[in-house]
PDB file of N, CA and C in Angstrom:
ATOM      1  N   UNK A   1      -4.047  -2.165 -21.716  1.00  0.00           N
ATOM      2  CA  UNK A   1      -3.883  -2.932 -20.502  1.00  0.00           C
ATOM      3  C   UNK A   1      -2.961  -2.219 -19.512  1.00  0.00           C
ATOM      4  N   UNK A   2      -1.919  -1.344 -19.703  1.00  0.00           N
ATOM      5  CA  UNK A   2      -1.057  -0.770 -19.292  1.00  0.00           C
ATOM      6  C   UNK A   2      -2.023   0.391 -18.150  1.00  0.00           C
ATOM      7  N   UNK A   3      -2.481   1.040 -18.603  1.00  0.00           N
ATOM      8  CA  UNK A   3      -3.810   2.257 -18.376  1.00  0.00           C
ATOM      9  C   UNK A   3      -4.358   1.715 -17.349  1.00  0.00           C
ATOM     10  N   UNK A   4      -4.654   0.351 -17.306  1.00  0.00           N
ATOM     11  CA  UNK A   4      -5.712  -0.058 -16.749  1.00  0.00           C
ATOM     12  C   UNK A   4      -5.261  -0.490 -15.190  1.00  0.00           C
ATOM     13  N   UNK A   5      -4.001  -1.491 -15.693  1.00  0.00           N
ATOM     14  CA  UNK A   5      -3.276  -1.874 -14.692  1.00  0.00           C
ATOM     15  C   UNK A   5      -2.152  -0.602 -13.580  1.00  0.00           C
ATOM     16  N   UNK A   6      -2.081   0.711 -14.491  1.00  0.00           N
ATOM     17  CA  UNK A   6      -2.193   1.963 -13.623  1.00  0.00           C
ATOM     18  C   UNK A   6      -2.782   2.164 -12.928  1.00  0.00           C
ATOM     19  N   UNK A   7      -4.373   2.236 -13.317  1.00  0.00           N
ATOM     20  CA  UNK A   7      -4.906   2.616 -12.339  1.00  0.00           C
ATOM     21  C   UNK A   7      -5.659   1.724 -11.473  1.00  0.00           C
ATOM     22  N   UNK A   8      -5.577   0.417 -11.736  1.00  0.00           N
ATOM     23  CA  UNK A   8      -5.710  -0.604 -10.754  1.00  0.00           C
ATOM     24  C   UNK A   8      -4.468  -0.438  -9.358  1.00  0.00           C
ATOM     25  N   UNK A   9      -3.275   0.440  -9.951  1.00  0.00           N
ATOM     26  CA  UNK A   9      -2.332   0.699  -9.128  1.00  0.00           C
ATOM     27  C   UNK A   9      -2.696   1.980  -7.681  1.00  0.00           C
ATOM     28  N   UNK A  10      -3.445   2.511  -8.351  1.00  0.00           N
ATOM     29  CA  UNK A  10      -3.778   3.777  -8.134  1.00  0.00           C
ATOM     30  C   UNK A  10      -4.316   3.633  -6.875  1.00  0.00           C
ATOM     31  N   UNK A  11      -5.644   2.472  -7.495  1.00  0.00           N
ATOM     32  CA  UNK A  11      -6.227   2.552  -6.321  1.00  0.00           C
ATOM     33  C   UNK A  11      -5.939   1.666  -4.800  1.00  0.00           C
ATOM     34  N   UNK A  12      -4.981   0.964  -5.385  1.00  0.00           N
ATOM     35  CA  UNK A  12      -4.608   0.040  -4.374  1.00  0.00           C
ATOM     36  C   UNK A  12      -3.587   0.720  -3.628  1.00  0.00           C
ATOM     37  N   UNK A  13      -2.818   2.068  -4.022  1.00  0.00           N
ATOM     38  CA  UNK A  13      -2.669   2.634  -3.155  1.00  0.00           C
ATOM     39  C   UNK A  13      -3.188   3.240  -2.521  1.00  0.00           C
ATOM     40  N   UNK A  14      -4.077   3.757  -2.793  1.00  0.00           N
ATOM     41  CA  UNK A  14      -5.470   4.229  -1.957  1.00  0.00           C
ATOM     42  C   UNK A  14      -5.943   3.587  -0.960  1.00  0.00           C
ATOM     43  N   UNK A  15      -6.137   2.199  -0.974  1.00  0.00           N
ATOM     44  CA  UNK A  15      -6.214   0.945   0.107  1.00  0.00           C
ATOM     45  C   UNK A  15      -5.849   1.148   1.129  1.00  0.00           C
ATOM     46  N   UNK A  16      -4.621   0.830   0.551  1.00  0.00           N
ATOM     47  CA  UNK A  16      -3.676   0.729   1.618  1.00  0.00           C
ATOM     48  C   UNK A  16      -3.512   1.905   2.538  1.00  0.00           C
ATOM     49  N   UNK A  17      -3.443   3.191   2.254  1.00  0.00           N
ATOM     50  CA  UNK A  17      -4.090   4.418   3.030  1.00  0.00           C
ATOM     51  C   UNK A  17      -4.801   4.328   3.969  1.00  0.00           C
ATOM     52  N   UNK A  18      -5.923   3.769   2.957  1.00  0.00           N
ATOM     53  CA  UNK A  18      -7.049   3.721   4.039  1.00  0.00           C
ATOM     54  C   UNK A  18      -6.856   2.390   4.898  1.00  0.00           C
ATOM     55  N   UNK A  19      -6.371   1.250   4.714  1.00  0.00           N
ATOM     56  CA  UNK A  19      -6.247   0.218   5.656  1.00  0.00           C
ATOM     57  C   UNK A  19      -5.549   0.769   6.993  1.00  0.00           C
ATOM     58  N   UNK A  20      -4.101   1.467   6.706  1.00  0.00           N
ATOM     59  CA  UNK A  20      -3.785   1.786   8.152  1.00  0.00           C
ATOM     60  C   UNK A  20      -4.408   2.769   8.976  1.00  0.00           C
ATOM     61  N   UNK A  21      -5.249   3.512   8.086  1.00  0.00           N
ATOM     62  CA  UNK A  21      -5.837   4.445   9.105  1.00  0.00           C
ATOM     63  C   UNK A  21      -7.232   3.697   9.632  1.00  0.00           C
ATOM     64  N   UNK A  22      -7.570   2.965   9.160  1.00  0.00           N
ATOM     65  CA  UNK A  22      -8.707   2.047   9.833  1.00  0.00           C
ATOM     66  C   UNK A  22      -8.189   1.238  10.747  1.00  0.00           C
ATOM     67  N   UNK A  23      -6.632   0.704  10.574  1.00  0.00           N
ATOM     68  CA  UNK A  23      -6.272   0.164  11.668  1.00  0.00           C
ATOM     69  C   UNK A  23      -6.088   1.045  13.222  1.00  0.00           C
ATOM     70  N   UNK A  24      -5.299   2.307  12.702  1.00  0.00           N
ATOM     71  CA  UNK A  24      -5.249   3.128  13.919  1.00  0.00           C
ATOM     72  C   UNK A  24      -6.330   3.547  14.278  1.00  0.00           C
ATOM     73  N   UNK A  25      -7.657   3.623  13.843  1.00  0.00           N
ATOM     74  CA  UNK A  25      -8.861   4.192  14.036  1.00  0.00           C
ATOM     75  C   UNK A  25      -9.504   2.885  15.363  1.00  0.00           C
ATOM     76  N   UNK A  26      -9.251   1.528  14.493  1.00  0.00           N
ATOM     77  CA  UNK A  26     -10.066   0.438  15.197  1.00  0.00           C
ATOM     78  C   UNK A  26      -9.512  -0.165  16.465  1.00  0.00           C
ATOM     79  N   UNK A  27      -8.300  -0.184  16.253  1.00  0.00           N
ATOM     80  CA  UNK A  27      -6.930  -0.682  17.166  1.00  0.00           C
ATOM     81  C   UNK A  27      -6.749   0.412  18.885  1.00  0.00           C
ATOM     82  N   UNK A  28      -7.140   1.416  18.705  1.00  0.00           N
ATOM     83  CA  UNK A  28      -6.430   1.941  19.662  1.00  0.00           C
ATOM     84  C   UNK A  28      -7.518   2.880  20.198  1.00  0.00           C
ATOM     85  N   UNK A  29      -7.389   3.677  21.287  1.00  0.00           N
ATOM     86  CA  UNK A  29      -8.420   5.056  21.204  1.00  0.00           C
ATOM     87  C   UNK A  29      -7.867   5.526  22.172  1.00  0.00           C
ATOM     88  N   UNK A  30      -8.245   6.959  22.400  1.00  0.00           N
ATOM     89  CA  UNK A  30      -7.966   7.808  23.099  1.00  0.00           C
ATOM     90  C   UNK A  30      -6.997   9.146  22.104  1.00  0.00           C
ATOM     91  N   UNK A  31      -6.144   9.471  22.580  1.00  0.00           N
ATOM     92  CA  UNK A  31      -5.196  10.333  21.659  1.00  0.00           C
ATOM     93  C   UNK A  31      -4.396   9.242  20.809  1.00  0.00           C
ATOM     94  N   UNK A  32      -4.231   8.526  20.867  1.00  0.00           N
ATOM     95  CA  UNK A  32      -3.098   7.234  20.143  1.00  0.00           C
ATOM     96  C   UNK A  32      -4.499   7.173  19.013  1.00  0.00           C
ATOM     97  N   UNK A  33      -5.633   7.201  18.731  1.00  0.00           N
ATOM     98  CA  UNK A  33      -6.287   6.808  17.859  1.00  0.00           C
ATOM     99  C   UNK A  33      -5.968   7.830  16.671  1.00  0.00           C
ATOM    100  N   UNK A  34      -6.475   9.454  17.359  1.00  0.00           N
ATOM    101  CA  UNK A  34      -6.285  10.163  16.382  1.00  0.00           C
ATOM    102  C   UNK A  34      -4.732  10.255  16.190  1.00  0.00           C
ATOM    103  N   UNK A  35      -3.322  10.360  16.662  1.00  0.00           N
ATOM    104  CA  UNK A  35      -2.134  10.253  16.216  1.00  0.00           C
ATOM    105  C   UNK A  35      -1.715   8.943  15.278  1.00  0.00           C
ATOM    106  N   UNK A  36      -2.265   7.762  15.194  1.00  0.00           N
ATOM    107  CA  UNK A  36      -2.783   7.057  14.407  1.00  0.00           C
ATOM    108  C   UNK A  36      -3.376   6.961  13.114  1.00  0.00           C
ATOM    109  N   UNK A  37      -4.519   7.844  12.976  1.00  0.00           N
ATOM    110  CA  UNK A  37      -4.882   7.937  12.225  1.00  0.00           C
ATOM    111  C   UNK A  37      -4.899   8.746  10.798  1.00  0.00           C
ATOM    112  N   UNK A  38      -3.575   9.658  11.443  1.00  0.00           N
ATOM    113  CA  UNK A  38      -3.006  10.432  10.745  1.00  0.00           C
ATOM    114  C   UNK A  38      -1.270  10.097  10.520  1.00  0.00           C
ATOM    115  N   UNK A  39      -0.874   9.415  11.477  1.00  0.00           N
ATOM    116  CA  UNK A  39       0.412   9.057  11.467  1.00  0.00           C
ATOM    117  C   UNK A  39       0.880   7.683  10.343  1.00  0.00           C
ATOM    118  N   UNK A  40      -0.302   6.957  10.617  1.00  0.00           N
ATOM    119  CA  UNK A  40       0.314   5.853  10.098  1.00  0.00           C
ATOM    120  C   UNK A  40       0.267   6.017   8.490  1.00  0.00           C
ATOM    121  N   UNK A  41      -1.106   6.799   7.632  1.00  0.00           N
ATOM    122  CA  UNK A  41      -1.129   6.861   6.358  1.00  0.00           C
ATOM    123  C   UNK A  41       0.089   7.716   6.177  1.00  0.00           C
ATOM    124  N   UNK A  42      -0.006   8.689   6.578  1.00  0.00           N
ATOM    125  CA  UNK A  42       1.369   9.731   6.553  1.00  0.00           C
ATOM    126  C   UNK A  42       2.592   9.075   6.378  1.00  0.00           C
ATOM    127  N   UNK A  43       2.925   8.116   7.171  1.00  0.00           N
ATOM    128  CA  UNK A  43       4.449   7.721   6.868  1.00  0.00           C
ATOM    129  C   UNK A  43       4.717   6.615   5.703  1.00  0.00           C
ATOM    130  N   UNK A  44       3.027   5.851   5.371  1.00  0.00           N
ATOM    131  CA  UNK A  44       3.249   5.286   4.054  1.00  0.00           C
ATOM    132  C   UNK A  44       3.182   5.928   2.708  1.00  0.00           C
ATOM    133  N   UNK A  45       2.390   7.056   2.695  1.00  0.00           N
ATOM    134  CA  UNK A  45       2.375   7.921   1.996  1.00  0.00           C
ATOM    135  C   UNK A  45       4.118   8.535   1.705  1.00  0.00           C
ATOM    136  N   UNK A  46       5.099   9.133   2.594  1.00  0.00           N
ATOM    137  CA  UNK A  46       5.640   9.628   2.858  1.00  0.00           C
ATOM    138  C   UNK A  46       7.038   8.417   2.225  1.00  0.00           C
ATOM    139  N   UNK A  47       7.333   6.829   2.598  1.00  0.00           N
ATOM    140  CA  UNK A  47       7.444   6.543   2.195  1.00  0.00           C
ATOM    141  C   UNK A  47       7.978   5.791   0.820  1.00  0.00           C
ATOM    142  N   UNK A  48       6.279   5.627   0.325  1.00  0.00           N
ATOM    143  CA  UNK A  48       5.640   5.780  -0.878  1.00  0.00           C
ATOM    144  C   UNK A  48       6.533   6.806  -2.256  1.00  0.00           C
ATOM    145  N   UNK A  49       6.003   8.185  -1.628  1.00  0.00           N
ATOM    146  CA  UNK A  49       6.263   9.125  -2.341  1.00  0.00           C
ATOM    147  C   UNK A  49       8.082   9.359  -2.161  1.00  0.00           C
ATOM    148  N   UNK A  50       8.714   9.017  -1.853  1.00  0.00           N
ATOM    149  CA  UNK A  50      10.622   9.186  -1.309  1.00  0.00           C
ATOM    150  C   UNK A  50      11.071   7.770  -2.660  1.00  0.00           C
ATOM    151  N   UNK A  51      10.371   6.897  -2.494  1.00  0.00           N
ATOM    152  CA  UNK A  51      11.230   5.771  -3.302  1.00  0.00           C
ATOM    153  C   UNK A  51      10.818   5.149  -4.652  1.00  0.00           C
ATOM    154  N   UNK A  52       9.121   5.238  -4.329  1.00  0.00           N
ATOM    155  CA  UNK A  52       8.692   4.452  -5.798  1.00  0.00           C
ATOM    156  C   UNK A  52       7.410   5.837  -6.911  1.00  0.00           C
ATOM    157  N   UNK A  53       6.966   6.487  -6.241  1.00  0.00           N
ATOM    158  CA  UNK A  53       6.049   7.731  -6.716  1.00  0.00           C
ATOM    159  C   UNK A  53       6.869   8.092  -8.090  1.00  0.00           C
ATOM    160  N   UNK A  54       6.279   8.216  -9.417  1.00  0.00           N
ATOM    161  CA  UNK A  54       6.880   8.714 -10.806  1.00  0.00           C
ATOM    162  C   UNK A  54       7.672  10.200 -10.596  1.00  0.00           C
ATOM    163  N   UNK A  55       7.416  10.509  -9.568  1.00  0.00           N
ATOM    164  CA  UNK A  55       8.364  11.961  -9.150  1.00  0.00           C
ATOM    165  C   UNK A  55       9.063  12.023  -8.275  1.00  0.00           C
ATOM    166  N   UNK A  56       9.543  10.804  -7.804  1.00  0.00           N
ATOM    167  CA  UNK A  56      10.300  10.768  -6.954  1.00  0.00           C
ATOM    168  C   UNK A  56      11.847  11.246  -7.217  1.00  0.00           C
ATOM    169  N   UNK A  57      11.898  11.795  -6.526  1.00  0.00           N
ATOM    170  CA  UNK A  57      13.776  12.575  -6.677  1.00  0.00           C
ATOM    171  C   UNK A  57      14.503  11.049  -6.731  1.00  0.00           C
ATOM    172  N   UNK A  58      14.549  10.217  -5.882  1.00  0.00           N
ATOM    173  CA  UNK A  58      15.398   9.167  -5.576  1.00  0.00           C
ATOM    174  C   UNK A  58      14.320   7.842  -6.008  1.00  0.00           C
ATOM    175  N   UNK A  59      14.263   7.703  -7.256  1.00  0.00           N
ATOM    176  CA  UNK A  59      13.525   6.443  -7.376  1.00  0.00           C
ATOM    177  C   UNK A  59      13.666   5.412  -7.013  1.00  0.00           C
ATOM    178  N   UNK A  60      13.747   4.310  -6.856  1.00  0.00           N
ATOM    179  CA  UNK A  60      14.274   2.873  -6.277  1.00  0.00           C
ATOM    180  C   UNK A  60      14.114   2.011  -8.031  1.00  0.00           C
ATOM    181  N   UNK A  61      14.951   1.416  -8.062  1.00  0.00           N
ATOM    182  CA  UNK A  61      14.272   0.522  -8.943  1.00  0.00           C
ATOM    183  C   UNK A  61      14.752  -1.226  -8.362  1.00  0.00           C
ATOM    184  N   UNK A  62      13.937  -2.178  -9.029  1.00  0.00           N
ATOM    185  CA  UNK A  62      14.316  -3.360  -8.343  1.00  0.00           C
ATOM    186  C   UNK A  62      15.475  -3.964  -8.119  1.00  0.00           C
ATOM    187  N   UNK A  63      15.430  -4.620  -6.948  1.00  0.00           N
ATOM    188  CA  UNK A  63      14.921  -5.581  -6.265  1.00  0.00           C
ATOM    189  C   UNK A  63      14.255  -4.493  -5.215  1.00  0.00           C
ATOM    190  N   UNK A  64      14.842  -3.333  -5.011  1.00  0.00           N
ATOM    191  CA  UNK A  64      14.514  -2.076  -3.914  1.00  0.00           C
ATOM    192  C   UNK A  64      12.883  -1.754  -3.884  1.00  0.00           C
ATOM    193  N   UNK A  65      12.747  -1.553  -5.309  1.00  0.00           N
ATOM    194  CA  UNK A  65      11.019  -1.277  -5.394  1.00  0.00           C
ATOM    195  C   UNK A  65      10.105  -2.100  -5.109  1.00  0.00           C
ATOM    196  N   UNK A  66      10.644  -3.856  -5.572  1.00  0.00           N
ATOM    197  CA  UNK A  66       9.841  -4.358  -5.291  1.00  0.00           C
ATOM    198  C   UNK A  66       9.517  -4.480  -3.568  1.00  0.00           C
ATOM    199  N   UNK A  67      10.700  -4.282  -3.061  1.00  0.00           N
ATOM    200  CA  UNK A  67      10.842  -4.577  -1.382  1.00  0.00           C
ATOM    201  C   UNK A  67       9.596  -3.762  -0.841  1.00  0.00           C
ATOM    202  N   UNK A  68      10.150  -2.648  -1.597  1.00  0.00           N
ATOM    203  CA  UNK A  68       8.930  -1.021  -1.235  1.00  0.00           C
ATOM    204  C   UNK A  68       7.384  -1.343  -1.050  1.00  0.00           C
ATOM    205  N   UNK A  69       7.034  -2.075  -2.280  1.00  0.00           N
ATOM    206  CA  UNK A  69       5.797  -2.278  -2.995  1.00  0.00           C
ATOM    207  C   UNK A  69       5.809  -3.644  -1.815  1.00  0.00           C
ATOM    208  N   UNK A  70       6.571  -4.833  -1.428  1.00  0.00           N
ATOM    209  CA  UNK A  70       5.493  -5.514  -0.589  1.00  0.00           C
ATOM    210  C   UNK A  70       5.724  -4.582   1.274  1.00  0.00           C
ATOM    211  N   UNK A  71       6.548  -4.308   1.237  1.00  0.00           N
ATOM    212  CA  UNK A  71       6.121  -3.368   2.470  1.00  0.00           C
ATOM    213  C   UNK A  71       5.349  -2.548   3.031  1.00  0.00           C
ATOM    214  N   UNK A  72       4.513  -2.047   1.779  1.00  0.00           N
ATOM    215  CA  UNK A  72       3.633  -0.808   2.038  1.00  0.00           C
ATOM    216  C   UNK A  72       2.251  -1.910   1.926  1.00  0.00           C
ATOM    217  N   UNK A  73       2.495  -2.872   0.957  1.00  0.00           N
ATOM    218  CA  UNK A  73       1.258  -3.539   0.810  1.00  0.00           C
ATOM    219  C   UNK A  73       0.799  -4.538   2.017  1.00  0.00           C
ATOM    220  N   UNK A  74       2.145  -4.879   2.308  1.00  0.00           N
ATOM    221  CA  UNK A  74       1.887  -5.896   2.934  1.00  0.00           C
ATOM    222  C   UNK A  74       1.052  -5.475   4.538  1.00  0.00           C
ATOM    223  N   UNK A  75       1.959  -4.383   4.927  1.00  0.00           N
ATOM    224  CA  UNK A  75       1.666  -3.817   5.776  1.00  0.00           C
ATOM    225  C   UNK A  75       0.042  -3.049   5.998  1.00  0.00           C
ATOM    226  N   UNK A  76      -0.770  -2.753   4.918  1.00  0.00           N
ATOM    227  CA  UNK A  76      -1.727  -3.118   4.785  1.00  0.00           C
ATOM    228  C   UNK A  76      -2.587  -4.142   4.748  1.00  0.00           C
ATOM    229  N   UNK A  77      -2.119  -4.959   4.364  1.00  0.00           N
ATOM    230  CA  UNK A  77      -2.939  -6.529   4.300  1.00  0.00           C
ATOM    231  C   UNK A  77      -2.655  -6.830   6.167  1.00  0.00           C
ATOM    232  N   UNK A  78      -1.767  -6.526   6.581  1.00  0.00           N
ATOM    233  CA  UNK A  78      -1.471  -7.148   8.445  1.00  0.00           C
ATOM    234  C   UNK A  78      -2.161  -6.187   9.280  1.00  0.00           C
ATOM    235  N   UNK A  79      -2.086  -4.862   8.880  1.00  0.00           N
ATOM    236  CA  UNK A  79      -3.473  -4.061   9.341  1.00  0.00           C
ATOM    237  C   UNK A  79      -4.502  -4.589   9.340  1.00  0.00           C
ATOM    238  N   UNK A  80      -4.905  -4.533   7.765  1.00  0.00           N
ATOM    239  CA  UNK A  80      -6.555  -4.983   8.243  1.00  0.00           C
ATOM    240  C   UNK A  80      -6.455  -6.593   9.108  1.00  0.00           C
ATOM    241  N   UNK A  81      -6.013  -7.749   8.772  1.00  0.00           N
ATOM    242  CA  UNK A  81      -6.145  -8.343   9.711  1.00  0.00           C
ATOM    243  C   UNK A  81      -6.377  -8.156  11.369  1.00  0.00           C
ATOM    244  N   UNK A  82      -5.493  -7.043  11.250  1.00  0.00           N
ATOM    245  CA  UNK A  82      -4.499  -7.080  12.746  1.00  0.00           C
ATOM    246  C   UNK A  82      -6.277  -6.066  13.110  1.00  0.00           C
ATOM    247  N   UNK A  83      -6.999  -5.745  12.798  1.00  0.00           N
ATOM    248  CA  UNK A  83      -8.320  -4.775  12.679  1.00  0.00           C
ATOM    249  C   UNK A  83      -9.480  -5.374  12.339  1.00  0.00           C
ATOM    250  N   UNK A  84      -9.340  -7.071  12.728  1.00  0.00           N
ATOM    251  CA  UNK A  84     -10.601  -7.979  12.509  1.00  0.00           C
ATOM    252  C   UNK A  84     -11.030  -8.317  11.250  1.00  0.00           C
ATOM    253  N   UNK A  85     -10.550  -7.526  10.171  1.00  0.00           N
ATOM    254  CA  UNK A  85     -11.022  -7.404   8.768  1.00  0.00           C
ATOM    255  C   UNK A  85     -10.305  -8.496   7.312  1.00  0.00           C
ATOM    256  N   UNK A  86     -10.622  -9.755   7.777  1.00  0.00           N
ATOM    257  CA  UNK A  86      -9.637 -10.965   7.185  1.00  0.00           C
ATOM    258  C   UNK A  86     -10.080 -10.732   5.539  1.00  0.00           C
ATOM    259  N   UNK A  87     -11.326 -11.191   5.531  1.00  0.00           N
ATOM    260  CA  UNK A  87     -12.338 -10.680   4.019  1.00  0.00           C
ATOM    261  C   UNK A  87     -11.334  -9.877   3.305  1.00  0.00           C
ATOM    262  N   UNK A  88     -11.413  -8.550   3.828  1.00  0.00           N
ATOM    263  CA  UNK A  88     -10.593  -7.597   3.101  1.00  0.00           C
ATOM    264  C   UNK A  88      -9.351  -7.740   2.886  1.00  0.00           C
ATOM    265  N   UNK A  89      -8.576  -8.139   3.268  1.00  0.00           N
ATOM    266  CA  UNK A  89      -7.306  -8.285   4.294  1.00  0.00           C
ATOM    267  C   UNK A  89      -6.817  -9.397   2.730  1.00  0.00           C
ATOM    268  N   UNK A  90      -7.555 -10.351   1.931  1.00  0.00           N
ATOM    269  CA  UNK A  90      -7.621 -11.296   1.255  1.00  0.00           C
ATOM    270  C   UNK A  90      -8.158 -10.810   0.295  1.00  0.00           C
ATOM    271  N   UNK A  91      -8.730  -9.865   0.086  1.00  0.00           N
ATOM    272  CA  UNK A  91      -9.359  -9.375  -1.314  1.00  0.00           C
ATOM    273  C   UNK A  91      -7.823  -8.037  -1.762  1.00  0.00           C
ATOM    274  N   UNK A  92      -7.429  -7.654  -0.328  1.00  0.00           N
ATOM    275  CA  UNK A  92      -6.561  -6.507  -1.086  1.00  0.00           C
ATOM    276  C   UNK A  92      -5.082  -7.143  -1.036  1.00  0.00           C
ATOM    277  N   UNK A  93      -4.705  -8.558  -0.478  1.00  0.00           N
ATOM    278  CA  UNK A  93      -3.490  -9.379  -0.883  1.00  0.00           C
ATOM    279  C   UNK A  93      -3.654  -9.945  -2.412  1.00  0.00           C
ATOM    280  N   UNK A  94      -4.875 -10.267  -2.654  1.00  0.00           N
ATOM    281  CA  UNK A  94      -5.095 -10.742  -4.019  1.00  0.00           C
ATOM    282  C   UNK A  94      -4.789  -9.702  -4.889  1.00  0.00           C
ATOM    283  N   UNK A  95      -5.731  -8.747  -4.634  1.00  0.00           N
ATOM    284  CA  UNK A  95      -5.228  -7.804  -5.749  1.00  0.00           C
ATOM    285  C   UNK A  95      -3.941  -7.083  -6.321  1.00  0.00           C
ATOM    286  N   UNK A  96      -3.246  -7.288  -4.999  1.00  0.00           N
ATOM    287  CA  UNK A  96      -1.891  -6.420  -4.785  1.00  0.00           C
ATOM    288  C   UNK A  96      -1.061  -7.581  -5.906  1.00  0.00           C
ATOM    289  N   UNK A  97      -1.582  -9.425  -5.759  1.00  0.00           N
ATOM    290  CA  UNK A  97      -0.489  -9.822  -6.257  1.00  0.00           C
ATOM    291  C   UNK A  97      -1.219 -10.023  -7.984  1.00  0.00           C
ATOM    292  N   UNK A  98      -2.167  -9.772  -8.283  1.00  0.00           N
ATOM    293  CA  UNK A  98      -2.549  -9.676  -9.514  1.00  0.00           C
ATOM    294  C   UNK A  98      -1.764  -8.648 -10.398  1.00  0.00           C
ATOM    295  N   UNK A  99      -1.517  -7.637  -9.799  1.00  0.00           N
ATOM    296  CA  UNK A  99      -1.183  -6.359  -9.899  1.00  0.00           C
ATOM    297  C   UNK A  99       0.363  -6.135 -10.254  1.00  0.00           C
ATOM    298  N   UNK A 100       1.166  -6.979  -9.023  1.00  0.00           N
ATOM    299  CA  UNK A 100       2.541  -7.396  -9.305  1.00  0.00           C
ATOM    300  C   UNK A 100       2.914  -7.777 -10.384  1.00  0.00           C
ATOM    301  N   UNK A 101       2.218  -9.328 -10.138  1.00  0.00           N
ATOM    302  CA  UNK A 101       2.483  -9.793 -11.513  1.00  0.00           C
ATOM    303  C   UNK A 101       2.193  -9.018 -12.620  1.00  0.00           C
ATOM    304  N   UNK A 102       1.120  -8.611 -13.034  1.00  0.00           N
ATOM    305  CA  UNK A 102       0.727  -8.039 -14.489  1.00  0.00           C
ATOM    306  C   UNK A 102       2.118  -6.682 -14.507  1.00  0.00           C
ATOM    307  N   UNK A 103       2.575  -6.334 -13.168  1.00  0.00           N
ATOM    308  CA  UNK A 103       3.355  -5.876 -13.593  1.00  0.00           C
ATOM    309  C   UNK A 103       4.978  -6.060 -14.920  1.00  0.00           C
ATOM    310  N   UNK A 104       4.822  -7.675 -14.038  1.00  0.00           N
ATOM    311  CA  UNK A 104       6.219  -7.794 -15.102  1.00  0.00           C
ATOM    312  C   UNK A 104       5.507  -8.237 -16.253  1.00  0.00           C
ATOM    313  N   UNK A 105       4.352  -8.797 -16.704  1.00  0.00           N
ATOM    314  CA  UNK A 105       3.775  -9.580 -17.018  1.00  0.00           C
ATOM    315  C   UNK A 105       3.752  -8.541 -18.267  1.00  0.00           C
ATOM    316  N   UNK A 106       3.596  -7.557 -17.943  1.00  0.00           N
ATOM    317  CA  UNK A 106       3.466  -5.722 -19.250  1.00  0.00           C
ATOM    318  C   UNK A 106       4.539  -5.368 -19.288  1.00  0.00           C
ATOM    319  N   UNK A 107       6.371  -6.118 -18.697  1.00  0.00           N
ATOM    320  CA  UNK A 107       7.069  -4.780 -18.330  1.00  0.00           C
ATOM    321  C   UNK A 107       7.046  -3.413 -18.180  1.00  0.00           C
ATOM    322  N   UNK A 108       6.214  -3.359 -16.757  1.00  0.00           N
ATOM    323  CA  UNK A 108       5.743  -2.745 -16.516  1.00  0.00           C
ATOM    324  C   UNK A 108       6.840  -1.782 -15.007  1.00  0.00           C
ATOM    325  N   UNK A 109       7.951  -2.953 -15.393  1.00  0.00           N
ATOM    326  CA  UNK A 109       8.981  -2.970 -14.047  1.00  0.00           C
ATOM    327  C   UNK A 109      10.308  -1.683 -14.069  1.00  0.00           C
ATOM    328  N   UNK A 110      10.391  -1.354 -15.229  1.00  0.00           N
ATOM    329  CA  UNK A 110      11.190  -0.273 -15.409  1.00  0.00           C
ATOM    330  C   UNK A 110      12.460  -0.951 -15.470  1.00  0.00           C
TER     331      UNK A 110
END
């Protein structure tokens, strides 16, 4: 279950990637689209990889990580809204909190 709920992790960071760059893609145009569309995954990525990533020099651990983990998520879930896309927007809040939970749910929390 551990394995699984990894890579259920995996991909929901992947999501979320792709949610803000669909937001900067859908949201804006001109040069702000493409600086967008590279900016916004970039700085969650960037982020991402500084506080909670298994190689992170400076790990966070909770209450910090969890802050991390709804910031990056959340901020995905208000993208896609904020990008017409509610459906999704509700399929990747669900998952994010399935995910949470099973986190502590496995101590899975470090």
């Amino acid at each position: 279950m551990h394995a699984a709920n990894d890579g259920l992790r995996f991909l929901l960071e992947l999501c979320a990637l792709a949610a803000v760059a669909y937001w900067g893609w859908s949201e804006h145009g001109g040069l702000w689209r493409w600086v967008l569309v590279v900016a916004a995954p970039l700085a969650v990525a960037t982020l991402w990889g500084k506080t909670i990533a298994p190689k992170a020099k400076r790990r966070v651990r909770d209450p910090w990580r969890l802050a991390v983990e709804l910031l990056v998520f959340g901020s995905a879930v208000a993208a896609l809204v904020d990008a017409d896309q509610a459906v999704l927007a509700i399929v990747l809040g669900a998952a994010v909190a399935i995910h949470i939970a099973l986190t502590f749910v496995l101590g899975q929390r470090e």
